[in-house]
Protein backbone atom coordinates (compact mmCIF):
# COMPACT_ATOMS: atom_id res chain seq x y z
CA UNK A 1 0.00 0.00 0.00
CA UNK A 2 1.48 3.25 -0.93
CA UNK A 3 0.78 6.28 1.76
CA UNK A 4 -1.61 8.94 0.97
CA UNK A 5 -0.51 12.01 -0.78
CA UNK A 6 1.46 14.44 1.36
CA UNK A 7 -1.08 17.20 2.61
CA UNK A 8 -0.86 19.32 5.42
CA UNK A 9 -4.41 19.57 7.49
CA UNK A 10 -6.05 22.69 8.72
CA UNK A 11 -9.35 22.53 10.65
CA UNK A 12 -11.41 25.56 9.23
CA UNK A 13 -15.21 26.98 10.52
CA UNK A 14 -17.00 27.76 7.52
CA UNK A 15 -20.26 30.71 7.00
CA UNK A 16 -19.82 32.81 10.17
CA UNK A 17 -21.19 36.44 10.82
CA UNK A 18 -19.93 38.95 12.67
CA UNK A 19 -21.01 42.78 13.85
CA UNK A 20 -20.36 43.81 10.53
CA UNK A 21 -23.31 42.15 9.18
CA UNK A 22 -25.89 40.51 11.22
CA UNK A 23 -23.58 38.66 13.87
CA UNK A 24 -22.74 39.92 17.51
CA UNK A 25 -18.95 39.82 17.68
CA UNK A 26 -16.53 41.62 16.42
CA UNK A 27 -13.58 39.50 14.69
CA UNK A 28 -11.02 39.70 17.09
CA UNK A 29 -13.50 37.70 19.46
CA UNK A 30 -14.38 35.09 16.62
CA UNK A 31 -10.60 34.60 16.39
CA UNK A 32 -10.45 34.40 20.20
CA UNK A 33 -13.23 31.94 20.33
CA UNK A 34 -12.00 29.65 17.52
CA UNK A 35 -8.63 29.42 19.06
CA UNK A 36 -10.28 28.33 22.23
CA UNK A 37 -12.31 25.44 20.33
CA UNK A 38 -9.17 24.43 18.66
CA UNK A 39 -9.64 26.17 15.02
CA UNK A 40 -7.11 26.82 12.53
CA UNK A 41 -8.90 29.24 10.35
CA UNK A 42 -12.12 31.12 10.01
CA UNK A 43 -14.21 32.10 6.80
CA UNK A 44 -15.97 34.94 7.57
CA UNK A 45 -18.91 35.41 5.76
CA UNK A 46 -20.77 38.66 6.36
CA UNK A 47 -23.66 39.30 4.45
CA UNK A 48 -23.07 41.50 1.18
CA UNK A 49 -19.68 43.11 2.56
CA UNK A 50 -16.17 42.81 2.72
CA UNK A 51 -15.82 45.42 5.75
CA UNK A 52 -13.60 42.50 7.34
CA UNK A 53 -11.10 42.75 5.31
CA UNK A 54 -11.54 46.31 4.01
CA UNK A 55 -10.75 46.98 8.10
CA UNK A 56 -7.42 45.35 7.45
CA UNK A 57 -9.35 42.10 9.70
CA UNK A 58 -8.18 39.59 6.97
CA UNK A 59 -5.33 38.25 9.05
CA UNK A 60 -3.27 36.44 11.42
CA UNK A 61 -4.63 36.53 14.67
CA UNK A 62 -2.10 34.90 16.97
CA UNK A 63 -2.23 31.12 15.60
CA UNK A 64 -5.72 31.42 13.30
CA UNK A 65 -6.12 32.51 9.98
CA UNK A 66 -9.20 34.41 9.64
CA UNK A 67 -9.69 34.81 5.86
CA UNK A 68 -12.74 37.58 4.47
CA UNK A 69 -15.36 36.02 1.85
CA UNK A 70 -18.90 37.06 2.02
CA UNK A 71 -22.59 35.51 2.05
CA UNK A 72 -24.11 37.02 -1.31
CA UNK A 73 -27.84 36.95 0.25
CA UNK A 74 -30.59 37.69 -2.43
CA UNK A 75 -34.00 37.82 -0.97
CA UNK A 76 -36.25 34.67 -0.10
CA UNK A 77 -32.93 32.15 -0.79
CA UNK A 78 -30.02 31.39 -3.28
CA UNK A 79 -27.85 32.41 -1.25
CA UNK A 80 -23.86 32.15 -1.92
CA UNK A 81 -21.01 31.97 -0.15
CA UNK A 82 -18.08 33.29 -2.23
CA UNK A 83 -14.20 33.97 -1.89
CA UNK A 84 -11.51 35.36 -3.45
CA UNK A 85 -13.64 38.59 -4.81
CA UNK A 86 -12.22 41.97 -5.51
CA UNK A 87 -15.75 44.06 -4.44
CA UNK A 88 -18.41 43.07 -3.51
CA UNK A 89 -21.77 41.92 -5.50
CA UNK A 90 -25.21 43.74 -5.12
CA UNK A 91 -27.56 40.46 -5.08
CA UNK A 92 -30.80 42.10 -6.07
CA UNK A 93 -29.41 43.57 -9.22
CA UNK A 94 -28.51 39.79 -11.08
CA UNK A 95 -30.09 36.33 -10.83
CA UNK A 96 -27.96 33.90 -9.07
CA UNK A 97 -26.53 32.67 -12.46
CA UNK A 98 -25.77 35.88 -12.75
CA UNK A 99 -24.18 35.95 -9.59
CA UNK A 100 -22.09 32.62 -9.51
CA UNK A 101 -20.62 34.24 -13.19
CA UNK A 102 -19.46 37.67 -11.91
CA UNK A 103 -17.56 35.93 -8.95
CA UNK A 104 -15.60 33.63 -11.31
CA UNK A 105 -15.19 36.85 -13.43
CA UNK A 106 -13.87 38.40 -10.28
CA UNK A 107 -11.23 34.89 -9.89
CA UNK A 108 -13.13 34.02 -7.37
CA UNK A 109 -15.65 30.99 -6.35
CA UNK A 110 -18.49 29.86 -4.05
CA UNK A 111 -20.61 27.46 -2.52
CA UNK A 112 -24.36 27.31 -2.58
CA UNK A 113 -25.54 28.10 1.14
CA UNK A 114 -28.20 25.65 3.12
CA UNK A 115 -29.89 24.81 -0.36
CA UNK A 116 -32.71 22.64 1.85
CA UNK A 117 -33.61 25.15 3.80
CA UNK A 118 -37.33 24.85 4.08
CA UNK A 119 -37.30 27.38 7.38
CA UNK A 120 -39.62 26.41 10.72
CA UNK A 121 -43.45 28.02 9.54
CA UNK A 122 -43.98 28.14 13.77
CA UNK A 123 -41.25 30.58 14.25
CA UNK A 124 -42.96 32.93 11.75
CA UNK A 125 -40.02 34.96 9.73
CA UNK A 126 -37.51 34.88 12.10
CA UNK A 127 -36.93 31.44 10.43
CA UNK A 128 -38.52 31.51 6.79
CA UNK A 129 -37.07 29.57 4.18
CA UNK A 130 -33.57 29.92 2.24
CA UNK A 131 -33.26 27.28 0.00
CA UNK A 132 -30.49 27.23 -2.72
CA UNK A 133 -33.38 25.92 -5.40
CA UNK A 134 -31.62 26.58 -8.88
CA UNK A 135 -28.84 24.26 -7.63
CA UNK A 136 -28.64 22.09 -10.57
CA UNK A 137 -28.68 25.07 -13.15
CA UNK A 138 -27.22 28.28 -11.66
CA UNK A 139 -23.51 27.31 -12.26
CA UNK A 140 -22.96 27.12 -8.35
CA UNK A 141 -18.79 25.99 -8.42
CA UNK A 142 -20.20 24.43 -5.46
CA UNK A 143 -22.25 23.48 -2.27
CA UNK A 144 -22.63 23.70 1.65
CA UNK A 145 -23.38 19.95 1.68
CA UNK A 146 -24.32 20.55 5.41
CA UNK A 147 -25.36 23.75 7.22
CA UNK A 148 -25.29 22.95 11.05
CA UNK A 149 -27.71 25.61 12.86
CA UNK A 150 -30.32 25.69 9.23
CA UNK A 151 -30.20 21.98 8.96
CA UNK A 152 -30.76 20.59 12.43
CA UNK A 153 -33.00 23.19 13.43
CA UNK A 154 -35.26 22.72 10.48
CA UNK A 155 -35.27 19.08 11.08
CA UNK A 156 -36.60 19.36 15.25
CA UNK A 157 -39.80 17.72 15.88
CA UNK A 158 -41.36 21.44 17.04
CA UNK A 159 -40.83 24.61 17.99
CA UNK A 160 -40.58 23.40 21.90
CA UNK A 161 -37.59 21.34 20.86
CA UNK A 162 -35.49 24.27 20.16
CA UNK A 163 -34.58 24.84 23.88
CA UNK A 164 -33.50 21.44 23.85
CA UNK A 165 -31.21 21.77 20.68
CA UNK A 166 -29.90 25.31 22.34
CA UNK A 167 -28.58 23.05 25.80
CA UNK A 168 -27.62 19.86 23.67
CA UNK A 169 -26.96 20.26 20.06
CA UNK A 170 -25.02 17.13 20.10
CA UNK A 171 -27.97 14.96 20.73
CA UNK A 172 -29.80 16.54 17.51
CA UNK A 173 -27.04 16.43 14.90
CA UNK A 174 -27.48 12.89 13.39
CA UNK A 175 -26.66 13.37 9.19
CA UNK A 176 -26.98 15.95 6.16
CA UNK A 177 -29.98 15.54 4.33
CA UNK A 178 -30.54 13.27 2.18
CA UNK A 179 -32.01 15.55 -0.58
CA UNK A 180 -28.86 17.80 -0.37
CA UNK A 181 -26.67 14.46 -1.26
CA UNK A 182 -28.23 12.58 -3.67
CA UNK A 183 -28.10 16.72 -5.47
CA UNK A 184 -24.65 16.60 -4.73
CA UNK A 185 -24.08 13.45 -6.15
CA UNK A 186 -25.86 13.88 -9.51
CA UNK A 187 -24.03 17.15 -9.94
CA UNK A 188 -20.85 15.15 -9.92
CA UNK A 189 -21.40 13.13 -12.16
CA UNK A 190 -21.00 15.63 -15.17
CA UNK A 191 -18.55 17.97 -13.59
CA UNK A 192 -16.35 18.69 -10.01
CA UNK A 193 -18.68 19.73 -7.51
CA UNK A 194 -16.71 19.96 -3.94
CA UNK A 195 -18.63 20.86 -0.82
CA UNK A 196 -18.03 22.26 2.62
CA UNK A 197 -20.03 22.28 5.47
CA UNK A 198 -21.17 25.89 6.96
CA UNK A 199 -21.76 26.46 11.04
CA UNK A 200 -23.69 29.24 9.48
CA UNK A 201 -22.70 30.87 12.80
CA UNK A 202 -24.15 34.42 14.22
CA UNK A 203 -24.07 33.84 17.74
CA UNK A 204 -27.83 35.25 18.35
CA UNK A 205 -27.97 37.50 20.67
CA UNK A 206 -28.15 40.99 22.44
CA UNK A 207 -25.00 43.01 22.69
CA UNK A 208 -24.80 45.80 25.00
CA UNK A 209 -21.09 47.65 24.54
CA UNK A 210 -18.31 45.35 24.61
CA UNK A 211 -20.17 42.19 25.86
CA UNK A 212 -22.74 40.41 24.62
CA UNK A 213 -24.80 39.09 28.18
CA UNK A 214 -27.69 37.62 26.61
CA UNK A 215 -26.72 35.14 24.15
CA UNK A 216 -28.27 31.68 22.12
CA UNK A 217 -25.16 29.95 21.30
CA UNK A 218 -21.38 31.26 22.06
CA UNK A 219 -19.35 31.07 18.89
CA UNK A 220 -16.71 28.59 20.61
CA UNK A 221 -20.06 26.40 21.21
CA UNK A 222 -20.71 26.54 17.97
CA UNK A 223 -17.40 26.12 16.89
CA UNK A 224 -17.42 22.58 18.38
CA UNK A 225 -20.01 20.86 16.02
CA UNK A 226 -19.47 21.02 12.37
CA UNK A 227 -16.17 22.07 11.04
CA UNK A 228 -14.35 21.68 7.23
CA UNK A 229 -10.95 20.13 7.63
CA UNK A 230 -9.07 21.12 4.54
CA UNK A 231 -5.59 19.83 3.49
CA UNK A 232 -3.45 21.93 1.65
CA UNK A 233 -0.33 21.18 -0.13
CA UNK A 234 2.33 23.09 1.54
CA UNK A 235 1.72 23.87 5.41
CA UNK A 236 0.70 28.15 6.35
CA UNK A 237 3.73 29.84 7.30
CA UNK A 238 1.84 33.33 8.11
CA UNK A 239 2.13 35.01 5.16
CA UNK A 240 -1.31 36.31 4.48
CA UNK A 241 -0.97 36.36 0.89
CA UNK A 242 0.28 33.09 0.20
CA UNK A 243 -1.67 31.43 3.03
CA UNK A 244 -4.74 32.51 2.03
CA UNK A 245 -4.14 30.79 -1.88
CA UNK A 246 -2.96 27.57 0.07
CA UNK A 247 -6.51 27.27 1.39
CA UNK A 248 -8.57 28.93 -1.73
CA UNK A 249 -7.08 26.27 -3.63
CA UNK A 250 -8.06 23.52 -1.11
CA UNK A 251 -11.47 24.59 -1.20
CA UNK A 252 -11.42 25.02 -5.30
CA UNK A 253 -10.51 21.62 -5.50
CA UNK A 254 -12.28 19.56 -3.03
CA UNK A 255 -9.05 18.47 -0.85
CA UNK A 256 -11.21 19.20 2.19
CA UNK A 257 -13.80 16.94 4.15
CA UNK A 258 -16.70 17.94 6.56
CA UNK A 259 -16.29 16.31 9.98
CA UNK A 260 -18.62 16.08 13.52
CA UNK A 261 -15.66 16.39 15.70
CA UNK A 262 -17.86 16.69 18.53
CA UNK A 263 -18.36 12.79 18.19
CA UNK A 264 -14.38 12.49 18.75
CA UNK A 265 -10.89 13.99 16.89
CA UNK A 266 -10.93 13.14 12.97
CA UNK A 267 -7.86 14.74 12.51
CA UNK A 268 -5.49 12.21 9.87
CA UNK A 269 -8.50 11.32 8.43
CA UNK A 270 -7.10 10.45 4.69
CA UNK A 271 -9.00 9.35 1.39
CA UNK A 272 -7.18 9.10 -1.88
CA UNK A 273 -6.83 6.82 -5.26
CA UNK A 274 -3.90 5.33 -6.03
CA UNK A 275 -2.66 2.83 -8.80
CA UNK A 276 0.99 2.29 -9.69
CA UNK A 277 3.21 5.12 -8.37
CA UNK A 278 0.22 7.71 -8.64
CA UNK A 279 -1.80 8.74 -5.84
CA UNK A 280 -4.52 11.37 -6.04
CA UNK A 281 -6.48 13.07 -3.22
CA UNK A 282 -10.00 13.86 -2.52
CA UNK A 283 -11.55 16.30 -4.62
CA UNK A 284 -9.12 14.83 -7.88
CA UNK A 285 -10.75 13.48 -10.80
CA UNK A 286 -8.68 10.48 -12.46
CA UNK A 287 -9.86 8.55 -15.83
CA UNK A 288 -9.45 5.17 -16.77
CA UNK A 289 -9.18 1.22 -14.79
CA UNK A 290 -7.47 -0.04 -12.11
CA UNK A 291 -7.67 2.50 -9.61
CA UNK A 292 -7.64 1.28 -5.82
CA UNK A 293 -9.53 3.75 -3.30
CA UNK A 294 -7.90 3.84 -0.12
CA UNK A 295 -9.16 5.49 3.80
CA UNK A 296 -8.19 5.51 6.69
CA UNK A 297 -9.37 7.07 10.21
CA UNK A 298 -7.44 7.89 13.31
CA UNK A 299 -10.52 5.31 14.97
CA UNK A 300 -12.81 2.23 13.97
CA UNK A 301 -15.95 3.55 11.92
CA UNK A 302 -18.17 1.93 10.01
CA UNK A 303 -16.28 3.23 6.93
CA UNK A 304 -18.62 3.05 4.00
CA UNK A 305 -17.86 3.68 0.49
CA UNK A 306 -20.64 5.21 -2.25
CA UNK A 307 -20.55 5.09 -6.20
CA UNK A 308 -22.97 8.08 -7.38
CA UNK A 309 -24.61 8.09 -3.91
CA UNK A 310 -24.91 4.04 -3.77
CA UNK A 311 -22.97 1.88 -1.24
CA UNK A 312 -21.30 -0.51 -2.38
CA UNK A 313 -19.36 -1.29 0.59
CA UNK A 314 -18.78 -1.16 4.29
CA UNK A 315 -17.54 -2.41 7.39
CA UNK A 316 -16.32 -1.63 11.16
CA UNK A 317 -12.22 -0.34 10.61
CA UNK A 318 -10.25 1.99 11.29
CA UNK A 319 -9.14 1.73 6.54
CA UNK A 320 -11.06 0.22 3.48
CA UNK A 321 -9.43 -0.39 0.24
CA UNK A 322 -11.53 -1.49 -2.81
CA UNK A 323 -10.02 -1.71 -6.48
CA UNK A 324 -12.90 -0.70 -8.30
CA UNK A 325 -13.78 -0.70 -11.96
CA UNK A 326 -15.59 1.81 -14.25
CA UNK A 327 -16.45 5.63 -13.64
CA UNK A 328 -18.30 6.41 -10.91
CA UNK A 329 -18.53 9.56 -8.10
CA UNK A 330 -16.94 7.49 -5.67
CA UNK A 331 -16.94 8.85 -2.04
CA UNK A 332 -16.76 7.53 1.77
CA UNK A 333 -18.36 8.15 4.87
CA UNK A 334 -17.89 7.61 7.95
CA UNK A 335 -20.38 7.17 11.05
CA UNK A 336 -20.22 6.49 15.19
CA UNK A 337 -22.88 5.14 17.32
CA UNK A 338 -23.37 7.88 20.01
CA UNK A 339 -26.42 7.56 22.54
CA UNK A 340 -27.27 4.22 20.95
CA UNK A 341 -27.66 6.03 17.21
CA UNK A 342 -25.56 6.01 14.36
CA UNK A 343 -24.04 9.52 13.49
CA UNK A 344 -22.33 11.03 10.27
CA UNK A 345 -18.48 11.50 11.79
CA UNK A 346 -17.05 12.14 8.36
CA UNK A 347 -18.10 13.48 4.75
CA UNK A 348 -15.39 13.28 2.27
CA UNK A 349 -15.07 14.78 -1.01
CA UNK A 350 -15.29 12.53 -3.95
CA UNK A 351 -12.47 10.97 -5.97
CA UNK A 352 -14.47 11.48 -10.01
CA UNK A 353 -13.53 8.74 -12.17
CA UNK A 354 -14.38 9.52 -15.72
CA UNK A 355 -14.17 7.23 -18.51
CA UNK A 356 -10.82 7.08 -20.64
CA UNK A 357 -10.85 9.52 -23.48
CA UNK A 358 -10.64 8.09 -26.69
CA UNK A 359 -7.72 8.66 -28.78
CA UNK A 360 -7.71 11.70 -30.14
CA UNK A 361 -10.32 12.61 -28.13
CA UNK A 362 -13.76 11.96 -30.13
């Protein structure tokens, strides 16, 4: 067995708000509170603004990143969480095609936010609906496969179980939905399609001054849950510039995987293709036979591996190898029992293998 390839692994939070949209901290306590939950870096994701970064908050603070993209939010849904842009993009003035083309004209990219959100109708608009529904047709590089606060929320039992997710959101987070991945899945199937998962993180509350006394859920709470591990392919050395690329280009390409590390550490957790002397990561796209998919986990999980959203095998291990045959959207995930239920622990990125061209391509 050859080793995976040679990545360096950064534990990211993904769609957070902060004062300068409709969050209540500033971002020198997000950094503060991701450091304390044991985060590498931060994507802010303000609504319609880079004032982050425009306020020179696009830095190192101490030992996490906290890189500036922003949550392009037009009304009743589509919304899109985009990087790498120069200015930002009025979303009531384009359609979300539209939108997804200006940020690639802008060298930038994005992923579609909560695109099941079907909001809680008992909660009135405080919680109304903001689905990503042009998913399959808007040109979306790519998708929030899981959104922690829309997606568990939305999927309580009632409106009296929210005080109960609010003291144990550990004992409600079970598995993205269903709809979002078989989506997902399709999508692949005719082009790259990587996801993240989003904390989607505003810390409701009141903020009087400097402190915030009356508050839903802490950032560092949050922080805890649903995080993006991505792996880059030289490790951050603080240099803004170049770190920030490093992790762009993780995201871009899908070497990233979305992980409940509330449920335990899933740090080293490694999926890649390999035949002869090549090895390719998660989020690559290979073509021909003869590849064998390899992963392994820093635990025993029932490790189980999907063709276009199928399984086609699984088992209790801490690796799985298959040689597998034909094309296929091939990805793995991996689940714990906690409280006597099984729970998603990891969601990789696929490995795309396409058919061999013909010769001369025709």
């Amino acid at each position: 067995m050859r080793r995976p390839p040679e990545l360096h692994e950064y534990v990211c939070v993904a769609h957070v708000h902060s004062l300068h949209s409709d969050g209540t901290g500033t971002v020198a306590e997000i950094a503060q509170a991701a450091a304390q939950a044991d985060v590498d870096v931060v994507l802010l994701t303000d609504h319609d603004t880079l004032a982050a970064r425009d306020a020179g908050e696009e830095r190192w603070w101490d030992r996490v990143l906290v890189l500036v993209g922003c949550e392009i939010s037009p009304r009743g849904g589509n919304h899109y969480l985009a990087f790498g842009l120069e200015r930002p993009i009025d979303p009531q003035a384009r359609t979300i095609a539209e939108i997804c083309s200006e940020v690639r004209e802008q060298g930038g990219f994005g992923f579609a936010a909560h695109p099941a959100s079907r909001g809680v109708p008992r909660l009135g608009p405080v919680a109304r609906p903001m689905p990503f529904a042009e998913l399959a047709t808007a040109g979306a590089d790519g998708v929030e496969v899981w959104s922690f606060v829309t997606d568990t929320v939305e999927r309580l039992p009632g409106a009296r179980s929210i005080p109960s997710f609010l003291a144990r959101p550990a004992h409600w987070l079970e598995h993205p939905r269903e709809e979002v991945l078989k989506e997902w899945d399709a999508l692949g199937q005719h082009r790259r399609c990587p996801a993240i998962g989003g904390v989607d993180a505003h810390q409701v509350g009141l903020r009087v001054g400097r402190r915030v006394p009356v508050r839903l859920m802490a950032y560092r709470r949050s922080f805890r849950f649903l995080r993006t591990h991505v792996l880059t392919t030289e490790p951050l050395r603080g240099d803004l510039d170049r770190d920030r690329a490093l992790i762009f280009d993780a995201l871009r390409e899908g070497r990233c995987f979305v992980a409940t590390d509330c449920f335990g550490p899933t740090r080293g957790f490694r999926f890649w293709a390999e035949r002869g002397e090549q090895t390719v990561a998660m989020g690559g796209e290979v073509r021909g036979n003869g590849w064998t998919l390899r992963a392994v986990a820093p635990r025993p999980a029932l490790l189980r591996l999907l063709r276009d959203g199928a399984v086609v095998d699984q088992h209790w291990a801490p690796a799985l190898a298959r040689r597998i045959e034909g094309p296929g959207v091939w990805r793995v995930e991996a689940q714990l029992e906690v409280d006597g239920r099984p729970r998603t622990w990891v969601l990789t990125n696929p490995i795309y293998v396409r058919r061999d061209e013909p010769p001369g391509g025709e």
